[in-house]
Protein backbone atom coordinates (compact mmCIF):
# COMPACT_ATOMS: atom_id res chain seq x y z
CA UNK A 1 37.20 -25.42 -58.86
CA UNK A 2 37.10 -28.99 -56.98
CA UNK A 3 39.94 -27.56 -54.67
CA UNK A 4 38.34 -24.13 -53.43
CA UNK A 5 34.77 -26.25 -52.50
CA UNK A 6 37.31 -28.25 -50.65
CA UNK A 7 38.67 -25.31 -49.05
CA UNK A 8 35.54 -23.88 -47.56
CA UNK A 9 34.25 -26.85 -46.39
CA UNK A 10 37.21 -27.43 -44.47
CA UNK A 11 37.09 -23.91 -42.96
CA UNK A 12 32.83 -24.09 -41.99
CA UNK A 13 32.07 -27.45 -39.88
CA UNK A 14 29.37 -29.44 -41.28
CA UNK A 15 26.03 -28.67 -40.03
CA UNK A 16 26.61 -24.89 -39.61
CA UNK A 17 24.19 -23.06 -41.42
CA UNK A 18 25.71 -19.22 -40.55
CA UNK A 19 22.00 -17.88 -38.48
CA UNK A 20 21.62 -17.06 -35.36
CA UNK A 21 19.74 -19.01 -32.59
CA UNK A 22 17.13 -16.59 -31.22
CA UNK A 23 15.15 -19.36 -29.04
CA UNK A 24 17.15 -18.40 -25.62
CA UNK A 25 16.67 -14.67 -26.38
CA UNK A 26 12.70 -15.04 -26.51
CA UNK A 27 13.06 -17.51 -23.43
CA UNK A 28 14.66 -14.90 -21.53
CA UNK A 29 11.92 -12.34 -23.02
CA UNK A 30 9.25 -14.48 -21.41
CA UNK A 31 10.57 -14.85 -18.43
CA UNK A 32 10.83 -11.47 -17.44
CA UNK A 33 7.68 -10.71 -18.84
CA UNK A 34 6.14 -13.22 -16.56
CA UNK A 35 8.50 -11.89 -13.53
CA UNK A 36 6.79 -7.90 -14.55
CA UNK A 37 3.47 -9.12 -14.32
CA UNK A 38 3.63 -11.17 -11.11
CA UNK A 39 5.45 -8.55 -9.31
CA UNK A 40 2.96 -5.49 -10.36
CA UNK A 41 0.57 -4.43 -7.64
CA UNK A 42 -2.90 -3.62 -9.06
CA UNK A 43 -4.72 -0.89 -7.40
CA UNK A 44 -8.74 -1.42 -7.28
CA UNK A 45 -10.71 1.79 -7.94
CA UNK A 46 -13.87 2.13 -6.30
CA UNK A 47 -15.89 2.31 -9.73
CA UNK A 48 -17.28 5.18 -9.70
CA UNK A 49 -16.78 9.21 -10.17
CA UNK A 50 -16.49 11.09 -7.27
CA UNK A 51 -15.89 14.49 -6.78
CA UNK A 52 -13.71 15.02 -3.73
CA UNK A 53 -13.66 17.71 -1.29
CA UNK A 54 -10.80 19.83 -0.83
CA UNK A 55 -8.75 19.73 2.65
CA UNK A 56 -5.81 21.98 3.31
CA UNK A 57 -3.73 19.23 5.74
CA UNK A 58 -3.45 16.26 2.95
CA UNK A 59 -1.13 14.20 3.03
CA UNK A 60 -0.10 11.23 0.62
CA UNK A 61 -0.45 7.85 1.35
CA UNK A 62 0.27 4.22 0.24
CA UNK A 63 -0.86 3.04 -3.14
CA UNK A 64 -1.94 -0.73 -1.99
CA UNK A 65 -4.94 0.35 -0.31
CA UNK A 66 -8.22 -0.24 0.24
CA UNK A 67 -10.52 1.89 -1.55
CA UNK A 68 -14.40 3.17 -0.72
CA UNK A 69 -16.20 5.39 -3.01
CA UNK A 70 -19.71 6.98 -1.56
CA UNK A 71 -21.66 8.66 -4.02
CA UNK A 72 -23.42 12.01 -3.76
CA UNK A 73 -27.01 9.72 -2.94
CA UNK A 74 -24.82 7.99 -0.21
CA UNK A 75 -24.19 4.62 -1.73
CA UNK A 76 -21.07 2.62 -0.72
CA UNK A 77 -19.65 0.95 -3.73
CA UNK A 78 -15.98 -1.25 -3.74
CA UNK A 79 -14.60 -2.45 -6.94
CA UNK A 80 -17.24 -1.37 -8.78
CA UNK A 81 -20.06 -2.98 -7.15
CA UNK A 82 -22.16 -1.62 -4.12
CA UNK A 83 -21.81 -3.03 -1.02
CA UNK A 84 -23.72 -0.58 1.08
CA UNK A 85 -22.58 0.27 4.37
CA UNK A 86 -23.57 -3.26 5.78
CA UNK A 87 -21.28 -4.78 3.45
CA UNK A 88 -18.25 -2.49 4.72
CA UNK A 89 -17.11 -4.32 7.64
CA UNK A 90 -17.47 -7.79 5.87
CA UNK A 91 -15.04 -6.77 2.84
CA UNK A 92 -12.24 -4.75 5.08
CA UNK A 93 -12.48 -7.74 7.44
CA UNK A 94 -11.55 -10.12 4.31
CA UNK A 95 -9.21 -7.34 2.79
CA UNK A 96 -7.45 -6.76 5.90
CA UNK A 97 -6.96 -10.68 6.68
CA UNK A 98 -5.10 -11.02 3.38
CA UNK A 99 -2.65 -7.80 4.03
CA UNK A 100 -2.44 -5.32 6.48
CA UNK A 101 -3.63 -2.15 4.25
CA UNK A 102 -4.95 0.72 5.30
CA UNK A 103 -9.13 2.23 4.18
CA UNK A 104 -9.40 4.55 2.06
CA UNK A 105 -12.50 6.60 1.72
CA UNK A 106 -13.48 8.69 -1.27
CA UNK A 107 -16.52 10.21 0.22
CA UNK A 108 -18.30 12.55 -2.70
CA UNK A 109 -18.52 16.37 -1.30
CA UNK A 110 -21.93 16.12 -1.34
CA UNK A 111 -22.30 13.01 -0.08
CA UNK A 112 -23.92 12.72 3.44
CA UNK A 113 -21.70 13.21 6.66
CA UNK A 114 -23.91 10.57 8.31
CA UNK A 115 -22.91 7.70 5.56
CA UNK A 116 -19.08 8.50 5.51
CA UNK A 117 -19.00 8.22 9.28
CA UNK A 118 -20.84 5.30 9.14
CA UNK A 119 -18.73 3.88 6.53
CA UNK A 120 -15.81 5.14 9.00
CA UNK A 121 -17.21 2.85 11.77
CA UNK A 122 -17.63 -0.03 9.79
CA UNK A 123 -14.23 0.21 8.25
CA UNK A 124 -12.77 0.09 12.03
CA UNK A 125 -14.83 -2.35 13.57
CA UNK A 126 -14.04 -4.59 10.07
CA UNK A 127 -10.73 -4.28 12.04
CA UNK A 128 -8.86 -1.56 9.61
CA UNK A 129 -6.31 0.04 11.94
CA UNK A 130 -5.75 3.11 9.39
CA UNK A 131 -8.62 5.45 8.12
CA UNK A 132 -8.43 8.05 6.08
CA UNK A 133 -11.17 10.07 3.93
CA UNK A 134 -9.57 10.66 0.36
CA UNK A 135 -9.63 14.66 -0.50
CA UNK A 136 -9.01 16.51 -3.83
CA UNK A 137 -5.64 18.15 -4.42
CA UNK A 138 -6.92 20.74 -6.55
């Protein structure tokens, strides 16, 4: 019995305890979790429902945009918060020094012609060289 115990030590090398290493396989997990997340763009919604009007020469655009939501009651809102149509110029100007995007503007259909041109100006003289006025596809 002293000779087989012999044998199978001989044939295993001390130490070895016959599992598997997994450390590099959740290193290599990480890191391209880590590389997914930095290289995901985030689109910012404008925060709140609108209900689009319908255009029959739409066209799509790029997702990294800037996005403008005016209500039916012709508030200007950006990520959520309202910025009113002073505010427009300020946060395209900051937007548009970051990354060259273009303005999107999701202009409710009932929402008054005199805010989303407004909200048009602002969003050129903020220096946005591309304007467009989001419509439904419906």
């Amino acid at each position: 019995m002293g000779r087989f115990s012999r044998f199978s030590s001989a044939a295993e090398p001390e130490g070895s305890s016959g599992e598997i290493n997994i450390s590099p396989l959740i290193d290599v997990v990480f890191i391209l979790l880590i590389f997914f997340i930095v290289t995901t763009v985030f689109v910012e919604e404008t925060g709140v429902e609108i209900e689009k009007p319908r255009a029959a020469s739409q066209q799509d655009i790029e997702k990294n945009s800037i996005l403008l939501g005016i209500t039916p009651e012709g508030r200007v809102f950006y990520g959520g918060k309202e910025i009113g149509i002073g505010g427009v110029r300020s946060v395209v100007a900051r937007l548009i020094r970051q990354d060259e995007q273009p303005v999107i503007i999701q202009a409710d259909r009932m929402a008054p012609t005199e805010t989303t041109v407004a909200v048009l100006d602002e969003a050129k003289l903020g220096g946005a060289a591309k304007v467009f006025v989001s419509t439904s596809d419906e």
